[in-house]
N, C-alpha and C. Protein backbone atom coordinates (compact mmCIF):
# COMPACT_ATOMS: atom_id res chain seq x y z
N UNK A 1 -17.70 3.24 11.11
CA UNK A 1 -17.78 4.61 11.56
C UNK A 1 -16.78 4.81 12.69
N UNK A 2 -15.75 5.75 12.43
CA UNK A 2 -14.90 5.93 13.39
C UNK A 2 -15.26 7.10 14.30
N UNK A 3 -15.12 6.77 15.76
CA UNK A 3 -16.12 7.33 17.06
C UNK A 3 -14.88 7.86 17.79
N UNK A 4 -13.55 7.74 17.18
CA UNK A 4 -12.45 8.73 17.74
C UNK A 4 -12.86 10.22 18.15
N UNK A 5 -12.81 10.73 19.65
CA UNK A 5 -13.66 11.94 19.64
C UNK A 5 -12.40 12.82 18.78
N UNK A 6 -11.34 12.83 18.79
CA UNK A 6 -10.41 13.89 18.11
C UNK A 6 -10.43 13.81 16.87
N UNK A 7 -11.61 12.91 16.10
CA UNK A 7 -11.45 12.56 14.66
C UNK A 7 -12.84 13.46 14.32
N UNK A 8 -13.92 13.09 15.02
CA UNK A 8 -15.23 13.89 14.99
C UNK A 8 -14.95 15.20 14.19
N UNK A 9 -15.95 15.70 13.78
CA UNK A 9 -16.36 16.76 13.34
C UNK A 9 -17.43 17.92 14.36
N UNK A 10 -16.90 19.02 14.21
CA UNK A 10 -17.32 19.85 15.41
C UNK A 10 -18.95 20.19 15.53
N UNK A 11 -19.90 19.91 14.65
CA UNK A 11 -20.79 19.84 15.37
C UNK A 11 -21.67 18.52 14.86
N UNK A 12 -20.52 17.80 15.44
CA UNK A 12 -21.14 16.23 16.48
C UNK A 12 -20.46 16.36 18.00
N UNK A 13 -19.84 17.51 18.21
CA UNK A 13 -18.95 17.81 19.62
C UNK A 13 -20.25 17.97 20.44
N UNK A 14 -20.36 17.49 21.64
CA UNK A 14 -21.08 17.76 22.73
C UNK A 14 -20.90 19.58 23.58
N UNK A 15 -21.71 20.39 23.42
CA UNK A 15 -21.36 21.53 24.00
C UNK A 15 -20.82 21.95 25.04
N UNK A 16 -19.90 22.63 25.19
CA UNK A 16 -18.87 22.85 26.15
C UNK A 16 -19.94 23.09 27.73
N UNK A 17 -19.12 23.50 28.84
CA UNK A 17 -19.82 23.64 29.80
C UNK A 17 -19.89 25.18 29.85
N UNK A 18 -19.42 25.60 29.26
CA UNK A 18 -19.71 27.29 29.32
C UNK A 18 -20.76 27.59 28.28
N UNK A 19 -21.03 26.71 26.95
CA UNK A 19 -22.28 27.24 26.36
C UNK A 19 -23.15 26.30 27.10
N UNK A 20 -23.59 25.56 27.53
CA UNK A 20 -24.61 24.77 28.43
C UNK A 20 -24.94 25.94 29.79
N UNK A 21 -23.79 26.76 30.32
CA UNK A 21 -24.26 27.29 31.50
C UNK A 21 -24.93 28.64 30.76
N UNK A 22 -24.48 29.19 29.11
CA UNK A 22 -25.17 30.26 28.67
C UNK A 22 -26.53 29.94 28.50
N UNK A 23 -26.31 28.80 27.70
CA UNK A 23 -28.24 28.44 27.72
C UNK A 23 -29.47 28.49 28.55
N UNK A 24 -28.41 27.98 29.79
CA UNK A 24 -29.68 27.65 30.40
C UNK A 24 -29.57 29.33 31.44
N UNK A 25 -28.75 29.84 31.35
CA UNK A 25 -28.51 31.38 32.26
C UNK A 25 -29.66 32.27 30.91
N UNK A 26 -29.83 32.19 30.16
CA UNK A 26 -30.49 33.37 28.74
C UNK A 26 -31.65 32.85 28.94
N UNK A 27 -32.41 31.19 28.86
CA UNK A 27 -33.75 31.05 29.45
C UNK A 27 -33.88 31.63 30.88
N UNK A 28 -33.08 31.77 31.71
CA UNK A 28 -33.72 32.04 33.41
C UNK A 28 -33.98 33.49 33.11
N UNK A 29 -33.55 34.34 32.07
CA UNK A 29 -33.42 35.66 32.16
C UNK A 29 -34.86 36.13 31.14
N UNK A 30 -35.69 34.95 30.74
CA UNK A 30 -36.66 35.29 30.65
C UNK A 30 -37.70 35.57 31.75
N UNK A 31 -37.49 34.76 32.22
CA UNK A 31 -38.21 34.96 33.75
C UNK A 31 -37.83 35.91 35.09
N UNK A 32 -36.40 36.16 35.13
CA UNK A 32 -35.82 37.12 35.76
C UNK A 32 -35.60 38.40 35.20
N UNK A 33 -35.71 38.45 34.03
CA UNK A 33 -35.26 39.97 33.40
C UNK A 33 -33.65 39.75 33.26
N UNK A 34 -33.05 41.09 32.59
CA UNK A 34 -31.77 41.33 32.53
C UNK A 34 -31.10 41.41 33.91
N UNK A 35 -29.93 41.48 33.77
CA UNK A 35 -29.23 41.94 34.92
C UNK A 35 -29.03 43.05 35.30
N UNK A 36 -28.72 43.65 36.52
CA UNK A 36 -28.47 45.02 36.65
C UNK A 36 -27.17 45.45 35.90
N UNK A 37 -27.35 46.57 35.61
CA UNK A 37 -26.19 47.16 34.43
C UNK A 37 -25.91 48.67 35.25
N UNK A 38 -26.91 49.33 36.04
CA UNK A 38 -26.18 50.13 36.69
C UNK A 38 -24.98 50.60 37.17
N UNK A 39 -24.21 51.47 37.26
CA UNK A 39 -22.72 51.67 37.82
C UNK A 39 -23.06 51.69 39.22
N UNK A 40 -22.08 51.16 39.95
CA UNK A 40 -22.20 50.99 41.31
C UNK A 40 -21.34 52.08 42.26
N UNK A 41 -20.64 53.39 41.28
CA UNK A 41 -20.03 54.10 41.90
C UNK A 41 -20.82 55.53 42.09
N UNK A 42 -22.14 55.73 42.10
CA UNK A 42 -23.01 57.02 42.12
C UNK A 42 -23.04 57.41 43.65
N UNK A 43 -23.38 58.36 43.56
CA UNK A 43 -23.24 58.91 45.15
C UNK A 43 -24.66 58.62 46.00
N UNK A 44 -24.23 57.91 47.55
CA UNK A 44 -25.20 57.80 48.06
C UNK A 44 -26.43 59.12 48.48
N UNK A 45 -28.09 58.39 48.65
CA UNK A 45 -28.52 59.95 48.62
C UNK A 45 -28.93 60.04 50.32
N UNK A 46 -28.88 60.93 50.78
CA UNK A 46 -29.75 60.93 52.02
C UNK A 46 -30.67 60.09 52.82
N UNK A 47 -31.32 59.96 52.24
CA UNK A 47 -31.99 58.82 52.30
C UNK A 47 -31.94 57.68 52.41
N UNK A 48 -31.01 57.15 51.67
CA UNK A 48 -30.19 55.80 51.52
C UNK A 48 -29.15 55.87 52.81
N UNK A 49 -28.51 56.74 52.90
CA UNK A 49 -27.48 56.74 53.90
C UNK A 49 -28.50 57.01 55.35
N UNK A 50 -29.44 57.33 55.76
CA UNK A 50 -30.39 57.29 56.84
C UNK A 50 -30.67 55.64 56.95
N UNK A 51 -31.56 55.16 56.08
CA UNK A 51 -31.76 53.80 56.13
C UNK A 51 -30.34 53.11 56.20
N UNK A 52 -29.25 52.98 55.75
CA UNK A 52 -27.82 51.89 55.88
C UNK A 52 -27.60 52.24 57.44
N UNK A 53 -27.89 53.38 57.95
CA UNK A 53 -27.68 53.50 59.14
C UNK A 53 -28.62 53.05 60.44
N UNK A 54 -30.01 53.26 59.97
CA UNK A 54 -30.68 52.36 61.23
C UNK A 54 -30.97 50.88 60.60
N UNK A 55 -30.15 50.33 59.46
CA UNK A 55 -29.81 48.77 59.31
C UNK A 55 -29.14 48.56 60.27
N UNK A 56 -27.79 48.85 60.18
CA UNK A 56 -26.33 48.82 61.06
C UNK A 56 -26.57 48.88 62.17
N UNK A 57 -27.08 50.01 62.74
CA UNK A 57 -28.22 50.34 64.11
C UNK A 57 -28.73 48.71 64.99
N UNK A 58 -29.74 47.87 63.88
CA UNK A 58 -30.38 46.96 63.99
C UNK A 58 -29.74 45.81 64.09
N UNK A 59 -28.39 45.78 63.22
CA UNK A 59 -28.12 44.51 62.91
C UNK A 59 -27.17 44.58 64.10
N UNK A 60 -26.76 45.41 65.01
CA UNK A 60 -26.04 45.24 66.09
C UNK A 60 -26.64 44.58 67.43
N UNK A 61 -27.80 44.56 67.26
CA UNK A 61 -28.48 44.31 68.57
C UNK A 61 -28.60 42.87 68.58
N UNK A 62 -28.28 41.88 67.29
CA UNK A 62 -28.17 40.66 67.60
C UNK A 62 -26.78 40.52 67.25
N UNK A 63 -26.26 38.39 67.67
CA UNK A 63 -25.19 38.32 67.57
C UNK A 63 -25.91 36.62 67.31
N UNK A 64 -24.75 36.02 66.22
CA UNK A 64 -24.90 34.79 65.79
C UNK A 64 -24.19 33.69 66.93
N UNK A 65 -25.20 32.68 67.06
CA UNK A 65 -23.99 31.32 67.48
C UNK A 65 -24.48 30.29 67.22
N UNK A 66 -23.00 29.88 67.30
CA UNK A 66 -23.18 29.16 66.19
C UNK A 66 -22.76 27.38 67.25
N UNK A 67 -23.66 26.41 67.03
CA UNK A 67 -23.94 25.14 67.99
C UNK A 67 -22.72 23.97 67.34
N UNK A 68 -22.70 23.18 67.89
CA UNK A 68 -21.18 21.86 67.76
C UNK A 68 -21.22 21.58 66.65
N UNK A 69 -23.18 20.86 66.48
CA UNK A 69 -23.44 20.36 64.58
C UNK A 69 -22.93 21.14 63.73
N UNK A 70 -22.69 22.49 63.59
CA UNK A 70 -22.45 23.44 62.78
C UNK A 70 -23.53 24.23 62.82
N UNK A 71 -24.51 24.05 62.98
CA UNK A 71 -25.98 25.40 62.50
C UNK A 71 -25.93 26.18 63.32
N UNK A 72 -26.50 27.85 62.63
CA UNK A 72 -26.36 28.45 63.73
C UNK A 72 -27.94 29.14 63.97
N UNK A 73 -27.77 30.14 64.80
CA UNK A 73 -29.09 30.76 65.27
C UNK A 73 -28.76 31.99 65.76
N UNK A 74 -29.76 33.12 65.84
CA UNK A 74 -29.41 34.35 66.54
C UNK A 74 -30.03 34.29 67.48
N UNK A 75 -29.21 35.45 68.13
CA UNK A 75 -30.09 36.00 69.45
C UNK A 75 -29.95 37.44 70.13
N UNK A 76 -30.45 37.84 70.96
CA UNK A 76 -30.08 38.90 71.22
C UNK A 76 -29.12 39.36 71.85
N UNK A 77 -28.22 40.31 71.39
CA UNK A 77 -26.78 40.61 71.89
C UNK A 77 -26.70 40.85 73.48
N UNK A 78 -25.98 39.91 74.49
CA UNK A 78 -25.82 40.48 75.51
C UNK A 78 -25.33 41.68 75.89
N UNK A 79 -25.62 42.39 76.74
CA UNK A 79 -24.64 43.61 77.42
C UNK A 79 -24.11 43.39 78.41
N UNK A 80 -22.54 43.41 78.18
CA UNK A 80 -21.80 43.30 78.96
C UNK A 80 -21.28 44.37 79.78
């Protein structure tokens, strides 16, 4: 039996890494659902643009630092 892989016949081929990452991505999407398919260019509503704004608001009042090991931590933004 000749075990030349370029002699093989294609399905004794081991599956590529792109159908191995479909497989196992189509089982997780039983459990996750589909993906979002929405268009991402609709207009923001009022509402949405109130909330992005007291995020932004919020996320200013801290500031990251980051220690020698590499990890970091927040804290609250000084005023200078």
């Amino acid at each position: 039996m000749d075990m030349n892989p370029v002699n093989r016949n294609d399905d004794q081929a081991k599956p590529g890494m792109v159908e191995r990452f479909m497989k196992v991505t189509g089982k997780a999407r039983v459990f996750f659902g589909p993906a979002q398919s929405s268009a991402l260019d609709h207009p923001m509503t009022a509402e949405n643009e109130a909330l992005l704004k007291q995020q932004h608001s919020e996320a200013g009042q801290w500031e990251t630092v980051t220690r020698a090991d590499g990890s970091t931590y927040i804290v609250p933004r000084r005023i200078r």
